[in-house]
Protein backbone atom coordinates (compact mmCIF):
# COMPACT_ATOMS: atom_id res chain seq x y z
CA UNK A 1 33.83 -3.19 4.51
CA UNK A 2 37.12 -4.65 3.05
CA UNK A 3 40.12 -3.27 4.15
CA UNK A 4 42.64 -2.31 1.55
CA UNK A 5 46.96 -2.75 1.57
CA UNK A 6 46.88 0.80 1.82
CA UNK A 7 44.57 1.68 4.66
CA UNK A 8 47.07 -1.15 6.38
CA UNK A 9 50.21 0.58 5.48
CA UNK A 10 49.11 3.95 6.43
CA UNK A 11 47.64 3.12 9.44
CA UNK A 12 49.03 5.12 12.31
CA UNK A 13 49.26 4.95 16.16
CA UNK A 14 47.01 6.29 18.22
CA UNK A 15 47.09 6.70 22.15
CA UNK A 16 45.50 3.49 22.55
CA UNK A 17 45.22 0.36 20.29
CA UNK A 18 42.43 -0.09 17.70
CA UNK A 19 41.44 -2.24 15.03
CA UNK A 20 41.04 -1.80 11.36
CA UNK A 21 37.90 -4.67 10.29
CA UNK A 22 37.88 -6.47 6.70
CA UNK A 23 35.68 -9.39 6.14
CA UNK A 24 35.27 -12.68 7.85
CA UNK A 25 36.45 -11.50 11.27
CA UNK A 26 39.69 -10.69 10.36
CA UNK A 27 41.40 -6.94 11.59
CA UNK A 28 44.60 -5.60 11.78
CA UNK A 29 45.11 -4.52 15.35
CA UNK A 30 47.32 -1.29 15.50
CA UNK A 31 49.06 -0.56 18.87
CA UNK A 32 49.95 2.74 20.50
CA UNK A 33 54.01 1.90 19.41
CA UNK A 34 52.92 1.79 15.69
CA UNK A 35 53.37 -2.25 16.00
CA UNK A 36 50.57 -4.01 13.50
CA UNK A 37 48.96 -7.52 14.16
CA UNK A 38 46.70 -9.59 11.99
CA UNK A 39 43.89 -11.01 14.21
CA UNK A 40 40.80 -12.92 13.41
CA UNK A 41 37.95 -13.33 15.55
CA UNK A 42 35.30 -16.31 16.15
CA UNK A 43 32.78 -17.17 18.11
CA UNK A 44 32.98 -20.75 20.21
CA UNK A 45 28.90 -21.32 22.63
CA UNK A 46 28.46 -18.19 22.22
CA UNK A 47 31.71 -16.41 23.66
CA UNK A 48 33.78 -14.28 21.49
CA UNK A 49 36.86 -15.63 21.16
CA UNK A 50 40.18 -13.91 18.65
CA UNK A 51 43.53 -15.20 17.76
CA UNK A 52 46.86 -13.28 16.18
CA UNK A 53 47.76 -14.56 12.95
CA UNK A 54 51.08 -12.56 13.56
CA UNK A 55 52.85 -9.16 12.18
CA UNK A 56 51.74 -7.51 9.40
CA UNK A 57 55.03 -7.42 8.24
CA UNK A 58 55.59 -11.00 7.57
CA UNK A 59 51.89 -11.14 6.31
CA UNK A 60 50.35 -9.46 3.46
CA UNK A 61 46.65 -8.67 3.30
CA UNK A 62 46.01 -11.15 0.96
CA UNK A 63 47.65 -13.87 2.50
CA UNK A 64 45.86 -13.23 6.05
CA UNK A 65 42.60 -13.23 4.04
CA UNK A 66 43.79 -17.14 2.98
CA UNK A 67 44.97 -17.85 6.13
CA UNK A 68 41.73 -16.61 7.98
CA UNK A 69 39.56 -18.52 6.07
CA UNK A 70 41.55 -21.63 6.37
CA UNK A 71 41.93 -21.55 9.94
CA UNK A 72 37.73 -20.40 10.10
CA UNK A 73 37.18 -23.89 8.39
CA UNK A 74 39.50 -25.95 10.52
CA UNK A 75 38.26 -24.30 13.72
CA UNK A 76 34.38 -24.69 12.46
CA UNK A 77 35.23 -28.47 11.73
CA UNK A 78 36.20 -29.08 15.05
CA UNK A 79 34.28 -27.28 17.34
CA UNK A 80 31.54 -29.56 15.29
CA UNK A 81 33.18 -32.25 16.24
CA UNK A 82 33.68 -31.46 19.98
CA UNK A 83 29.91 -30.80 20.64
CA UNK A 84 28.94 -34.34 18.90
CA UNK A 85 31.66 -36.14 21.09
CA UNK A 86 29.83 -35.63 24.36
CA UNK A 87 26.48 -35.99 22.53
CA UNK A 88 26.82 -39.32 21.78
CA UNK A 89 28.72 -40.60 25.47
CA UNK A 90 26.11 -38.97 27.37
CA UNK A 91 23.28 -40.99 24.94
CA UNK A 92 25.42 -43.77 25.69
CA UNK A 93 25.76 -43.96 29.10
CA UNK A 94 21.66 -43.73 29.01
CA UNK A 95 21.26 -46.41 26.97
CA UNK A 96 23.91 -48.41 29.39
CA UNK A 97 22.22 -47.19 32.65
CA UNK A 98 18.72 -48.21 30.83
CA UNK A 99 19.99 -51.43 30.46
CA UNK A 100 21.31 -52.25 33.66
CA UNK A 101 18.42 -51.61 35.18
């Protein structure tokens, strides 16, 4: 469920930190000192993984929505890239080893 600016605002502290979820992985993470953190979660082999995005008060919901999906895209691209890479050396070391025989 989407999280609106004024479920964020009102958000209070409880005894220990929780998060408030929107879409795409991205919560607000409230702490017991009434601090407020945008955070977005992803998932790299399988392992869940999260990063801050930063305070809530330099960050408005709509602008950590952007921001989330931005960084979703950049992190998809090179994860992609990253399993590929040892892909193709291991398939080429193979192919050398073949050869050498």
């Amino acid at each position: 469920m989407k999280l609106t600016d004024t479920e964020c605002r009102k958000a209070q502290p409880k005894d220990k930190r929780y998060r408030l979820s929107d879409e795409n992985w991205l919560s607000l993470l409230v702490t017991p000192s009434g601090q407020k953190y945008w955070n977005i979660g992803f998932t790299v082999f399988g392992e869940r993984k999260s990063e801050s995005l930063g305070p809530y008060t330099d960050m408005s919901l709509k602008k950590a929505r952007e921001l989330a999906l931005e960084l979703k895209y950049k992190y998809s691209k090179s994860v992609l890239r990253e399993e590929i890479k040892p892909f193709f050396k291991d398939k080429g070391i193979s192919i050398l080893k073949h050869k050498q025989k």
